[in-house]
N, C-alpha and C. Protein backbone atom coordinates (compact mmCIF):
# COMPACT_ATOMS: atom_id res chain seq x y z
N UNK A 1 51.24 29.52 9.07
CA UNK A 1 49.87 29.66 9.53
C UNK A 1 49.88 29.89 11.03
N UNK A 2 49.18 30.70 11.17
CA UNK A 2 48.93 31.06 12.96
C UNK A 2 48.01 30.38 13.78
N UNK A 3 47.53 30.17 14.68
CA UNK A 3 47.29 29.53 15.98
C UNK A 3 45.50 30.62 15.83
N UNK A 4 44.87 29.93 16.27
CA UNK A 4 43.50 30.34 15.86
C UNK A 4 43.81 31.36 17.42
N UNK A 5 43.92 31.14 18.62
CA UNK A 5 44.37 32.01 19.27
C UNK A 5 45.40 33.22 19.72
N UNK A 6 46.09 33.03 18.36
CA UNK A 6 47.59 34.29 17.65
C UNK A 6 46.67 35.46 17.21
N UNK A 7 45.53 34.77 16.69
CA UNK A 7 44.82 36.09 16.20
C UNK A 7 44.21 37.34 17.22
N UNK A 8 44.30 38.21 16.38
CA UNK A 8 44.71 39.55 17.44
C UNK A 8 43.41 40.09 18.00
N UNK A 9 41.98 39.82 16.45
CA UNK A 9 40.38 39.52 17.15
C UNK A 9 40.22 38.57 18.24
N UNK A 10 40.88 37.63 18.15
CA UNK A 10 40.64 36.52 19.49
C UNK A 10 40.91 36.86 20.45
N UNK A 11 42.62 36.93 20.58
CA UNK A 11 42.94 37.83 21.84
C UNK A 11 42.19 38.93 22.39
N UNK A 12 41.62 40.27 21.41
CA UNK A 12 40.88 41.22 22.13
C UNK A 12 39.75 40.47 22.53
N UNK A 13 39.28 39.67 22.10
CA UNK A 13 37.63 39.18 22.30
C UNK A 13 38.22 38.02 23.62
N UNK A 14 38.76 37.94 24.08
CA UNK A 14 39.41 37.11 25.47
C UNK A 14 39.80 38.17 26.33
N UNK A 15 40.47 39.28 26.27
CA UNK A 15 41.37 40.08 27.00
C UNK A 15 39.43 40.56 27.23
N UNK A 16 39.03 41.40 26.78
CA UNK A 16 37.63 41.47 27.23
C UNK A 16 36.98 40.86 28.06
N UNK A 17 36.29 39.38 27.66
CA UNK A 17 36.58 38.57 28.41
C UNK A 17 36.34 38.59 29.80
N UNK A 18 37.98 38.34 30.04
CA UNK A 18 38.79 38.23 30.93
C UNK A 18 38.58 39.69 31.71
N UNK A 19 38.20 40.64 31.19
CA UNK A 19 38.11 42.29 32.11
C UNK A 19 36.56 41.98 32.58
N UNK A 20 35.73 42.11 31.37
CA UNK A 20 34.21 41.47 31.73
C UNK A 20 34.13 40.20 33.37
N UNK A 21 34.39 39.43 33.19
CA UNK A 21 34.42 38.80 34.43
C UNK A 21 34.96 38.72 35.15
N UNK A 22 35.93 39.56 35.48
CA UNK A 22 36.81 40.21 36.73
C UNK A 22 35.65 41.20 37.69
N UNK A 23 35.22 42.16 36.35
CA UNK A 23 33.93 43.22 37.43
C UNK A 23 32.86 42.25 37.36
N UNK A 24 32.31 41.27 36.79
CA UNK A 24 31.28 40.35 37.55
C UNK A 24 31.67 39.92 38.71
N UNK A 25 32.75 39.07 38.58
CA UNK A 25 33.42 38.43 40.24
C UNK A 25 33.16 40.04 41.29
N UNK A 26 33.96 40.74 40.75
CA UNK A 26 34.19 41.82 41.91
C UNK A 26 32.10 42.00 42.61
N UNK A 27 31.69 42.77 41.25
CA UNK A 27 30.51 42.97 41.48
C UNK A 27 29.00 41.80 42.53
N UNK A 28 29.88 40.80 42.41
CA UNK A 28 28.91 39.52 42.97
C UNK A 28 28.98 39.49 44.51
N UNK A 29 30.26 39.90 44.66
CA UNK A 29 30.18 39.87 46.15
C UNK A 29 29.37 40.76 46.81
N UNK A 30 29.27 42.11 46.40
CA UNK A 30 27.90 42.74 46.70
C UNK A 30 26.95 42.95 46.45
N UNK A 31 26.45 41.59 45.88
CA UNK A 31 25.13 41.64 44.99
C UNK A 31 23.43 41.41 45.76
N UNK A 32 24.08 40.70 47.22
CA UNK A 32 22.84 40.92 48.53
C UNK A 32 22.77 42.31 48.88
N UNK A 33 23.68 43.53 48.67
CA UNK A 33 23.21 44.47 48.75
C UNK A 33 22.77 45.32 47.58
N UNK A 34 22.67 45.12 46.32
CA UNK A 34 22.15 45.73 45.42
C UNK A 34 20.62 46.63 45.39
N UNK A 35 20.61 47.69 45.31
CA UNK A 35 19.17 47.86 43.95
C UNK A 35 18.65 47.25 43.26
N UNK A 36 17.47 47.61 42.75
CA UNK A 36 17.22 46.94 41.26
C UNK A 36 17.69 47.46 40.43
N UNK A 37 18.21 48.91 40.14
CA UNK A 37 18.81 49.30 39.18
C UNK A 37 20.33 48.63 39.37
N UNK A 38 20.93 48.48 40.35
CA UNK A 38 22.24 47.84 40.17
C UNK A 38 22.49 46.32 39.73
N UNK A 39 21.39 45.63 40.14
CA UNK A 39 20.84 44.17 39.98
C UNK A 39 20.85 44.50 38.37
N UNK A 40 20.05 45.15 37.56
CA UNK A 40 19.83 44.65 36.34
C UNK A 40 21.02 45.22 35.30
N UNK A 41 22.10 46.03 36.44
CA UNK A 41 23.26 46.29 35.45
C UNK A 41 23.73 45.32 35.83
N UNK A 42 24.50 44.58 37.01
CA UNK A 42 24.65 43.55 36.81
C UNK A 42 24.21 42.37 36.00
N UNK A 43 22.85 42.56 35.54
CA UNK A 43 22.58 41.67 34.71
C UNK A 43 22.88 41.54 33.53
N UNK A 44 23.32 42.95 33.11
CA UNK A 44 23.23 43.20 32.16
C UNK A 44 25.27 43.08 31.69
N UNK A 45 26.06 42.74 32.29
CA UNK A 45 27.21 42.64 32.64
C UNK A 45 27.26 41.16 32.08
N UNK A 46 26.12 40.44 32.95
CA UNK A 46 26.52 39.11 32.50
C UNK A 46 26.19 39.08 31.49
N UNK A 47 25.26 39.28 30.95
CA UNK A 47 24.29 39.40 29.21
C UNK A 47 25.81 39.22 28.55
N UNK A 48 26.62 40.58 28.38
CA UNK A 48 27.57 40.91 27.75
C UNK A 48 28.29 40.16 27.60
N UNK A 49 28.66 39.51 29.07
CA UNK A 49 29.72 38.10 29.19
C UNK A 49 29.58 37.08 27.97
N UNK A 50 28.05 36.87 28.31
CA UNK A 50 27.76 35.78 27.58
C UNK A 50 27.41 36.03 26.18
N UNK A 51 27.06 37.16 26.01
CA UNK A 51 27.02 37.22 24.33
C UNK A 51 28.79 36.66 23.49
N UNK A 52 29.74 37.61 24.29
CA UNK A 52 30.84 37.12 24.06
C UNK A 52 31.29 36.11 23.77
N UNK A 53 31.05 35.33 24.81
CA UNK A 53 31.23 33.93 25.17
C UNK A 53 30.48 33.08 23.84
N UNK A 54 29.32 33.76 22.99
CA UNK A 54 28.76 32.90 21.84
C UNK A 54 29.17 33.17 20.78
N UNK A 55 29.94 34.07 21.11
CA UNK A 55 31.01 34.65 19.64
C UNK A 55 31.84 33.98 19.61
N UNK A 56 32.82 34.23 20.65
CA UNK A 56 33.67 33.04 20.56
C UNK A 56 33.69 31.58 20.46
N UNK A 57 32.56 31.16 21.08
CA UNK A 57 32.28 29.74 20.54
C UNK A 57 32.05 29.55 18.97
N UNK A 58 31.32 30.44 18.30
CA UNK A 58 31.16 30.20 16.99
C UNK A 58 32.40 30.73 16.36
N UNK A 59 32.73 31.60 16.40
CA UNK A 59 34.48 31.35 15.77
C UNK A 59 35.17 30.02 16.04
N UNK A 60 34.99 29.44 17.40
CA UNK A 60 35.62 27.97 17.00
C UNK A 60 34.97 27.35 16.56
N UNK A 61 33.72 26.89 16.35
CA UNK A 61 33.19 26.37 15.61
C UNK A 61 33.35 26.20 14.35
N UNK A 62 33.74 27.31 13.46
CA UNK A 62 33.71 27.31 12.54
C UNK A 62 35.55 27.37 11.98
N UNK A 63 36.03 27.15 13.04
CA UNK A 63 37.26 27.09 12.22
C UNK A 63 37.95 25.51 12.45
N UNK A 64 38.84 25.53 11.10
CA UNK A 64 39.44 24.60 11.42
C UNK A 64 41.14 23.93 12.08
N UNK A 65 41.05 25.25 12.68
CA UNK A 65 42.55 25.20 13.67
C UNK A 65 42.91 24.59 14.51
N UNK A 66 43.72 23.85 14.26
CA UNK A 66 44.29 22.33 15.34
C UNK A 66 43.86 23.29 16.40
N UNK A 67 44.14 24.38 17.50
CA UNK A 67 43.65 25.10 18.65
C UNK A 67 42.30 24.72 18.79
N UNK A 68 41.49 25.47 17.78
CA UNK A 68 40.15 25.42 17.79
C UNK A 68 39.11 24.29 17.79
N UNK A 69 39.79 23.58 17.05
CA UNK A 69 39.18 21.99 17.37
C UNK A 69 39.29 21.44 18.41
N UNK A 70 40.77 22.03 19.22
CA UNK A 70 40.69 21.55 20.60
C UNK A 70 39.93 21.56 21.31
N UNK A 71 39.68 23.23 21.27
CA UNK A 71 38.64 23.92 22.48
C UNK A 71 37.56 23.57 21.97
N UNK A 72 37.04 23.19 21.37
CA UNK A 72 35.86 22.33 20.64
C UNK A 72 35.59 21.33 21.64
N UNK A 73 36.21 20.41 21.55
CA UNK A 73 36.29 19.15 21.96
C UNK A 73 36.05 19.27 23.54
N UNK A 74 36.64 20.29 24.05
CA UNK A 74 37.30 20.71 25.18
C UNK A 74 35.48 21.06 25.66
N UNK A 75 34.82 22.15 24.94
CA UNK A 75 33.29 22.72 25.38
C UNK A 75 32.98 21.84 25.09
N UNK A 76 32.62 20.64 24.31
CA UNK A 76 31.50 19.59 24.22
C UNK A 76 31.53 18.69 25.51
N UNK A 77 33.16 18.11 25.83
CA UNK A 77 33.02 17.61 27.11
C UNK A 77 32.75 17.91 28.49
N UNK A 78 32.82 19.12 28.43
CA UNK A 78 32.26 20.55 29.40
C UNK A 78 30.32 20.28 29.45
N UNK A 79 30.34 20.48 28.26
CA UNK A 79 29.03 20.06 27.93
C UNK A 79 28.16 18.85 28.33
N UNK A 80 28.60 18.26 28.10
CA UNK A 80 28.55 16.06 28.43
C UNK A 80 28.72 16.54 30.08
N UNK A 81 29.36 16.81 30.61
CA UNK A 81 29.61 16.76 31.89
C UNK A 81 28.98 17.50 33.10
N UNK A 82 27.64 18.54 32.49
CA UNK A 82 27.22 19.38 32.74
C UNK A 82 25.70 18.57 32.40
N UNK A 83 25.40 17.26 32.05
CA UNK A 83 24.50 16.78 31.83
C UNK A 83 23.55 17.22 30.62
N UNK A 84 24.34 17.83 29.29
CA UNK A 84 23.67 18.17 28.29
C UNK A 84 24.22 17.42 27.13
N UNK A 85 23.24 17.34 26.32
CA UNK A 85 22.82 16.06 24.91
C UNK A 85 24.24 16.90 23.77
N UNK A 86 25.05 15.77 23.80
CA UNK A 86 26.35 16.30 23.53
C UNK A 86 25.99 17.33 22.08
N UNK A 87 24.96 16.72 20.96
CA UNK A 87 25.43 17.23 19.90
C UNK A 87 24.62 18.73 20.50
N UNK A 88 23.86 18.98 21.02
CA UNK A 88 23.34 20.31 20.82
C UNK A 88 23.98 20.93 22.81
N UNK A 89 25.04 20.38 23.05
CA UNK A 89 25.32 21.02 24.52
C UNK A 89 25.27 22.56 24.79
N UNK A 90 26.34 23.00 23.84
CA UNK A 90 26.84 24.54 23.75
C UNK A 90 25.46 25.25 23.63
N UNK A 91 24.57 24.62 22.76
CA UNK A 91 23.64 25.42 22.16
C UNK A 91 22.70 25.79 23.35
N UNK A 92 22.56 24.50 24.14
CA UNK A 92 21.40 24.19 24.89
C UNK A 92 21.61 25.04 26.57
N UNK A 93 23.54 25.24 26.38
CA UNK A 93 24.00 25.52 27.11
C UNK A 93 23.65 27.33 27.40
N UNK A 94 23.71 27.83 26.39
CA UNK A 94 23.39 29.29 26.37
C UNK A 94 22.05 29.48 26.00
N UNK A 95 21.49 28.74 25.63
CA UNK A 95 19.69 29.03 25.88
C UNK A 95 19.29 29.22 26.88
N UNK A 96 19.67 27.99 27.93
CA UNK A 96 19.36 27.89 29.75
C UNK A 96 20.39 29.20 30.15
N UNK A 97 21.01 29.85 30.07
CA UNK A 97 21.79 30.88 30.23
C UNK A 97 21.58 32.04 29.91
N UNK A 98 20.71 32.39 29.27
CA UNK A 98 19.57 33.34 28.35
C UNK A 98 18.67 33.43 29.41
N UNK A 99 18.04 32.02 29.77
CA UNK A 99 16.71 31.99 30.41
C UNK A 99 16.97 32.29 32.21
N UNK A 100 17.93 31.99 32.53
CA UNK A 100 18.12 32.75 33.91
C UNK A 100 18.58 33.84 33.59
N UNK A 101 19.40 34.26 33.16
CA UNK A 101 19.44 35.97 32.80
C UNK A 101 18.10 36.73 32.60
N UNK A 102 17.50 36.17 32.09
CA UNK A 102 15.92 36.50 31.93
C UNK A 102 14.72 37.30 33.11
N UNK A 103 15.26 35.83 33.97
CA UNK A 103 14.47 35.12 35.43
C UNK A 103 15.22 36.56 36.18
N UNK A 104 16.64 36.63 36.16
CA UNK A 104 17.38 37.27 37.06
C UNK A 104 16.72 38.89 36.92
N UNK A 105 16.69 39.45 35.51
CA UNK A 105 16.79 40.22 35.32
C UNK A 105 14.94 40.77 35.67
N UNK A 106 13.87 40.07 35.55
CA UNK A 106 12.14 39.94 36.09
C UNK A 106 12.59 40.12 37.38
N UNK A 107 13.17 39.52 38.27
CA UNK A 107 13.47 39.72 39.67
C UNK A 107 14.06 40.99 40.55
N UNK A 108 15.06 41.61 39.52
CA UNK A 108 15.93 42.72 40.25
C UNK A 108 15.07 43.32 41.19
N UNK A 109 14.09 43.90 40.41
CA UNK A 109 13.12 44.54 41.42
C UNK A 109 12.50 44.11 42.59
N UNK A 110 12.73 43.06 42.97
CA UNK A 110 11.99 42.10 44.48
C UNK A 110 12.60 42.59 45.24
């Protein structure tokens, strides 16, 4: 049996990822000089991030791979520590993460 992170969907959905928030980092540093059209691709960058980011959480979620249970354990205390109600953290975590993406994205234009 393989490693819930051996899998080759996981890896691409990380290696992504991992490219995805490289051009956010890059992109942030010039984000006091943006447009609004560059502002809401940036926004729209993070959107992507984070849709990702809820995929992959629900793949661990739902599996039961000594790995995956880790990183389980691993986002809930992330969660707890971030001052959110452990059983619904993750959840509550990308709602508020939704909702400034939201805020961010009403703003570009200011």
């Amino acid at each position: 049996m393989s490693g819930f992170f051996d899998s080759e969907i996981v890896k691409e959905q990380i290696k992504e990822m991992e490219d995805l928030q490289q051009e956010i980092i890059e992109r942030t540093m010039s984000a006091p000089f943006m447009g609004g059209p560059e502002k809401k691709e940036h926004v729209e960058l993070m959107r992507q991030f984070l849709d990702k980011q809820k995929n992959l959480c629900f793949r661990i979620q739902l599996s039961q791979d000594p790995q995956a249970l880790e990183m389980k354990e691993r986002i809930k205390e992330a969660a707890i520590m971030l001052g959110m109600d452990p059983e619904s953290g993750i959840n509550e975590f990308f709602e508020k993460m939704d909702e400034t993406l939201d805020y961010l994205e009403e703003i570009a234009d200011e």
